[in-house]
N, C-alpha and C. Protein backbone atom coordinates (compact mmCIF):
# COMPACT_ATOMS: atom_id res chain seq x y z
N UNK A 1 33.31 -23.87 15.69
CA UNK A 1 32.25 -24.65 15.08
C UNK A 1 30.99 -23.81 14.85
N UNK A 2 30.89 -23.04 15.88
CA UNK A 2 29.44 -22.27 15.60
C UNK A 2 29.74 -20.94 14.69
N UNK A 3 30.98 -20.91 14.20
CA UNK A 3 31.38 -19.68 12.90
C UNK A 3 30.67 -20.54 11.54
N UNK A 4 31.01 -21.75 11.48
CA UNK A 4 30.78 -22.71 10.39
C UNK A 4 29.36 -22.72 10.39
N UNK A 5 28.47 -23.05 11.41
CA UNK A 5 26.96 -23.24 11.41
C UNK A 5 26.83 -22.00 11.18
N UNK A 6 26.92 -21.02 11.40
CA UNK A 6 26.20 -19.78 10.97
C UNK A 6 26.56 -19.64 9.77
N UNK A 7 27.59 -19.67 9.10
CA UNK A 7 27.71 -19.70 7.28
C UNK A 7 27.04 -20.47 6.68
N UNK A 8 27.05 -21.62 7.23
CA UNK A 8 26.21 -22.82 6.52
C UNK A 8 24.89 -22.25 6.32
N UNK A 9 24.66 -22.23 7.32
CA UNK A 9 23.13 -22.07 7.88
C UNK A 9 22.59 -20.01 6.78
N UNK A 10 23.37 -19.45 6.72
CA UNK A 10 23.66 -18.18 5.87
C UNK A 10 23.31 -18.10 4.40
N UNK A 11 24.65 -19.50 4.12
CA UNK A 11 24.56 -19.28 2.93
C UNK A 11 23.38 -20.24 2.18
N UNK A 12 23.01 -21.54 2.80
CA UNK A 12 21.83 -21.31 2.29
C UNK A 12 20.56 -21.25 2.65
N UNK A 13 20.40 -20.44 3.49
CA UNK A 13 19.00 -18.93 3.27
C UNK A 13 19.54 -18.08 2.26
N UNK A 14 20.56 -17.72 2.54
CA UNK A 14 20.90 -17.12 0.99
C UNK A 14 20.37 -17.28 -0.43
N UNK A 15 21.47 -18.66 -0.45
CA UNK A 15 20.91 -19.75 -2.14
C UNK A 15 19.10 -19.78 -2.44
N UNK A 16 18.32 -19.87 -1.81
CA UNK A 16 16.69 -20.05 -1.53
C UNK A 16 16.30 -18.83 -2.29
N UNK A 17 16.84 -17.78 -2.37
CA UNK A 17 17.21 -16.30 -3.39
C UNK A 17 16.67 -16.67 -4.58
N UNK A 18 17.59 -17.36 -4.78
CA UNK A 18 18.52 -17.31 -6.07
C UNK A 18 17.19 -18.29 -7.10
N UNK A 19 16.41 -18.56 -7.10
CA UNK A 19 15.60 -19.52 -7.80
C UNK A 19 14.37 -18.27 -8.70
N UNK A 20 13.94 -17.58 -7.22
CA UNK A 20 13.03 -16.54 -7.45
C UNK A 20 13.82 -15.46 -8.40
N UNK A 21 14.93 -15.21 -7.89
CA UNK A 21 15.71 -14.30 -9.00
C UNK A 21 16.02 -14.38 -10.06
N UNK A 22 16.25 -15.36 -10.44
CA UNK A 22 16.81 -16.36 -11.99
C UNK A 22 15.26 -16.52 -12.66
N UNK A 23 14.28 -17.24 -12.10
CA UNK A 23 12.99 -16.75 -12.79
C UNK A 23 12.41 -15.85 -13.33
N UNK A 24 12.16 -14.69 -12.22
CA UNK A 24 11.59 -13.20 -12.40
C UNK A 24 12.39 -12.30 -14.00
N UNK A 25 13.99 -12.71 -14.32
CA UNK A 25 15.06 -12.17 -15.46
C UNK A 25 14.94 -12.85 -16.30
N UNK A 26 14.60 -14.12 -16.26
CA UNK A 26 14.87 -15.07 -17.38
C UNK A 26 12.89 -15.81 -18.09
N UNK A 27 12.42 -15.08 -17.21
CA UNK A 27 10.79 -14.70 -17.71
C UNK A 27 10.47 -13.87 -18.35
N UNK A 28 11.23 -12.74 -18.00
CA UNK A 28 10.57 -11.09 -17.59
C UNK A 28 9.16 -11.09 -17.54
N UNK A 29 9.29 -11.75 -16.05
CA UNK A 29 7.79 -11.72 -15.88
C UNK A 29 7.68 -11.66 -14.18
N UNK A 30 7.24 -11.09 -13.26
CA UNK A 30 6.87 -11.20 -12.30
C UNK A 30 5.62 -11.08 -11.61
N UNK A 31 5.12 -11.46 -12.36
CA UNK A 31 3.34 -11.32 -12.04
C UNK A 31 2.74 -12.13 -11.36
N UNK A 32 3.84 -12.92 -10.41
CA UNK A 32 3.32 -13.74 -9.57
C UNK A 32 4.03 -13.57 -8.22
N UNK A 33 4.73 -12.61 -7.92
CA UNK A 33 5.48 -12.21 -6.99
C UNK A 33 5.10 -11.06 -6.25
N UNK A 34 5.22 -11.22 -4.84
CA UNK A 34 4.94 -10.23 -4.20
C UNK A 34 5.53 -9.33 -3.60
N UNK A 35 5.98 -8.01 -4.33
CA UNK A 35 7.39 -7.08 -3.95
C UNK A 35 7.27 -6.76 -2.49
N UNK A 36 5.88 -7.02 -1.65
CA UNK A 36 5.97 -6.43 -0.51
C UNK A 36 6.88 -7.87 0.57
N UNK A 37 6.51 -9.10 0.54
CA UNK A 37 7.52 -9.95 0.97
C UNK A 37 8.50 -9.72 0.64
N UNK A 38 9.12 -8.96 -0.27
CA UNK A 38 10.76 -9.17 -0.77
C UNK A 38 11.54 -7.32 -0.16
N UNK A 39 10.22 -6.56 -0.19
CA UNK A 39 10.49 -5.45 0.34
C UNK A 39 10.80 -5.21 1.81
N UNK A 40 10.04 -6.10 2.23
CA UNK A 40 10.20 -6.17 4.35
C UNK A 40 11.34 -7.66 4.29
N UNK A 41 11.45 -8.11 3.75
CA UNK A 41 12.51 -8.84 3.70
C UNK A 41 13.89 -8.12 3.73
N UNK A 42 13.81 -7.31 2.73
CA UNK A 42 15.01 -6.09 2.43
C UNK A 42 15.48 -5.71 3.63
N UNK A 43 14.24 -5.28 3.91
CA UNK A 43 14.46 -4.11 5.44
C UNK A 43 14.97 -5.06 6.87
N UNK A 44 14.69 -6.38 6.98
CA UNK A 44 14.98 -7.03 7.56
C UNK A 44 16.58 -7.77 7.37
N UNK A 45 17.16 -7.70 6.04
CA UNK A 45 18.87 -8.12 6.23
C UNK A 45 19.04 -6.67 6.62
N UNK A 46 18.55 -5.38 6.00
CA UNK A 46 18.99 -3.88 6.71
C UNK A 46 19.86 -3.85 8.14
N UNK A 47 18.49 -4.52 8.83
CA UNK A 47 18.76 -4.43 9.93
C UNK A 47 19.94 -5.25 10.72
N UNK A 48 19.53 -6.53 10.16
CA UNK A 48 20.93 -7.58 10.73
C UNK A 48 22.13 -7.09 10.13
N UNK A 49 22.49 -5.98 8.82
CA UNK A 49 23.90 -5.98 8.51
C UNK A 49 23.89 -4.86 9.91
N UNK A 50 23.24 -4.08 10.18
CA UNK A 50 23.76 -3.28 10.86
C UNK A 50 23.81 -3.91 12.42
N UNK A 51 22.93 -4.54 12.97
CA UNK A 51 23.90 -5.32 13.88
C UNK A 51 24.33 -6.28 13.93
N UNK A 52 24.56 -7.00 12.97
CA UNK A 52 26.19 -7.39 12.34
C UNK A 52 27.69 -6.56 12.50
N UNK A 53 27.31 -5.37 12.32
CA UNK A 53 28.39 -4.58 12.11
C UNK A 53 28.58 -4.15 13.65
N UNK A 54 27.26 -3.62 14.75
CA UNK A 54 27.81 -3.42 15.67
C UNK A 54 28.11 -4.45 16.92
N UNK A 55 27.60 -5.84 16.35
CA UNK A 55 28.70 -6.89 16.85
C UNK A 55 29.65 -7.23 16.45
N UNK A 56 30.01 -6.59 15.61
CA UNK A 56 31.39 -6.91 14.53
C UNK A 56 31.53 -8.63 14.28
N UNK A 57 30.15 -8.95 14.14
CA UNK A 57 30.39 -10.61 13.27
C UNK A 57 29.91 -10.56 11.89
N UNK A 58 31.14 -11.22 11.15
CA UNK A 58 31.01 -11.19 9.78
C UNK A 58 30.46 -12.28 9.54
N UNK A 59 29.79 -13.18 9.61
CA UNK A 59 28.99 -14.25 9.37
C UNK A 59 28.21 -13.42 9.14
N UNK A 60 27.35 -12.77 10.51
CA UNK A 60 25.76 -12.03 9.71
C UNK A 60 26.38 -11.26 8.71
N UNK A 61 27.56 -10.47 8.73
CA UNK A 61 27.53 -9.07 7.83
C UNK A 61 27.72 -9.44 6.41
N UNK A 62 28.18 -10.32 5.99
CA UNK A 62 28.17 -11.20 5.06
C UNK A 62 27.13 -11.84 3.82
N UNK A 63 26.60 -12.42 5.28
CA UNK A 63 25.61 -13.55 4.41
C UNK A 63 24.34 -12.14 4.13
N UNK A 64 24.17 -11.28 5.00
CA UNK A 64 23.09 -10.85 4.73
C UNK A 64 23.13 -9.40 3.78
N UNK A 65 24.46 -9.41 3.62
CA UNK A 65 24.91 -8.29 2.15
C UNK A 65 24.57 -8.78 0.90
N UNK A 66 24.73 -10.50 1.01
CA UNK A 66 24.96 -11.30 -0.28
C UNK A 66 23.57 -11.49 -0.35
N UNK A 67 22.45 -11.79 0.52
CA UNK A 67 21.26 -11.60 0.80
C UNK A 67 20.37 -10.83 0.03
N UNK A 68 21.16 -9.75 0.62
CA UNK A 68 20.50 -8.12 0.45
C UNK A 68 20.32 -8.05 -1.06
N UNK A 69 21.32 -8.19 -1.33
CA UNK A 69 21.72 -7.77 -3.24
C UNK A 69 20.91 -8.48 -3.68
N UNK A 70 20.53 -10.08 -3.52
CA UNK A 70 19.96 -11.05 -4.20
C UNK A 70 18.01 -10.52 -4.11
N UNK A 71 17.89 -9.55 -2.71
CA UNK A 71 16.75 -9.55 -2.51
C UNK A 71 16.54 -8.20 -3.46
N UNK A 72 17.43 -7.36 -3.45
CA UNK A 72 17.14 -6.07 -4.34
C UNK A 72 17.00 -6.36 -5.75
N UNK A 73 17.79 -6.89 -6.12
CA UNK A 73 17.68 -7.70 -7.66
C UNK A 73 16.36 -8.06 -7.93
N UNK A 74 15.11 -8.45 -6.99
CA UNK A 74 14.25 -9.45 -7.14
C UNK A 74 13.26 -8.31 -6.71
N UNK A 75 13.36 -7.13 -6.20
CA UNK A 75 12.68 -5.70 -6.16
C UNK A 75 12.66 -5.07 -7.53
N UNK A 76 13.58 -5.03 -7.91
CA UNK A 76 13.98 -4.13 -9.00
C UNK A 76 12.92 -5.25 -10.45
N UNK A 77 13.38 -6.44 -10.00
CA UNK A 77 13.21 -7.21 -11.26
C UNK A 77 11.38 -6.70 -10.98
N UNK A 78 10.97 -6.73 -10.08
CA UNK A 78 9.23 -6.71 -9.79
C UNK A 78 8.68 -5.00 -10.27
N UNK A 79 9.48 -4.00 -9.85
CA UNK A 79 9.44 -2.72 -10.53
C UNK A 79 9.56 -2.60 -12.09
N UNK A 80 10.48 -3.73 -12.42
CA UNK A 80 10.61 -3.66 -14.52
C UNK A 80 9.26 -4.25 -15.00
N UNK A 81 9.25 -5.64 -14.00
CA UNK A 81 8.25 -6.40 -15.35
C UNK A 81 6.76 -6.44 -14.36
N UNK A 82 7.01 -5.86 -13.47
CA UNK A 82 5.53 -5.79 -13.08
C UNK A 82 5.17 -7.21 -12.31
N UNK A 83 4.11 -6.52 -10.98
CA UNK A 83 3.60 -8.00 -10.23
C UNK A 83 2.11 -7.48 -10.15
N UNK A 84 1.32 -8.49 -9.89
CA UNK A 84 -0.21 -8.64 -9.60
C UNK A 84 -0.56 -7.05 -8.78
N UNK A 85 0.17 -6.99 -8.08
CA UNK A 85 -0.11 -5.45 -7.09
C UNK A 85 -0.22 -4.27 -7.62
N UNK A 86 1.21 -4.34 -8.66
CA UNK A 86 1.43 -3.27 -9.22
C UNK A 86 -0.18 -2.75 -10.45
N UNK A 87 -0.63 -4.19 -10.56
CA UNK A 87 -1.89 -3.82 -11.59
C UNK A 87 -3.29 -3.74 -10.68
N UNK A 88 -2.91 -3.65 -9.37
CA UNK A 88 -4.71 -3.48 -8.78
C UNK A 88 -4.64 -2.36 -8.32
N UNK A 89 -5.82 -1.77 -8.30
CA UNK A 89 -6.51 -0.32 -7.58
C UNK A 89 -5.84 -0.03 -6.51
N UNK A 90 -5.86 0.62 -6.09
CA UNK A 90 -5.19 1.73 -4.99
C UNK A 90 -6.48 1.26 -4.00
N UNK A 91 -6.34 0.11 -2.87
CA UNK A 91 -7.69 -0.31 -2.06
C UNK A 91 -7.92 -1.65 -2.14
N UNK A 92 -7.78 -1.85 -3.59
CA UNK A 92 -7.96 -3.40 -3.73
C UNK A 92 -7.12 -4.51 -2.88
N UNK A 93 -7.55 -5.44 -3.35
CA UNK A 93 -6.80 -6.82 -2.58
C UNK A 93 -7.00 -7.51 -1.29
């Protein structure tokens, strides 16, 4: 039962992705997004795939690959079309 709650519970934190991602491509616009939440976010499934992997549970290793991709997608999309950060001074904010 607690294999099931952790997928559940996985996949959607996962899905919660997927809204910000589908916006940012289908705008080309991210000028309201902040790559540094989505950047320490990154670094944070980083970490759970890898101990994921050295607990050898595929629930985390999983959900937070499918994660990962959804969060890089939404990096990358903020590097093409640009966010609020990317246009202030080096100091500002």
């Amino acid at each position: 039962m607690h294999v099931i709650a952790g997928y559940v519970g996985g996949v959607l934190t996962t899905m919660c992705l997927l809204p910000q991602l589908i916006k940012i491509y289908y705008n080309k616009s991210a000028k309201d997004v902040s790559i540094w939440t989505f950047a320490v976010l990154l670094v944070g499934e980083l970490v759970w795939i890898v101990y994921g992997v050295l607990e050898s549970d595929n629930t985390i290793i999983a959900t937070n690959v499918v994660s990962a991709v959804f969060t890089i997608g939404i990096v990358i999309g903020c590097i093409i079309y640009g966010t609020k950060e990317s246009t202030l001074p080096i100091g500002a904010g």
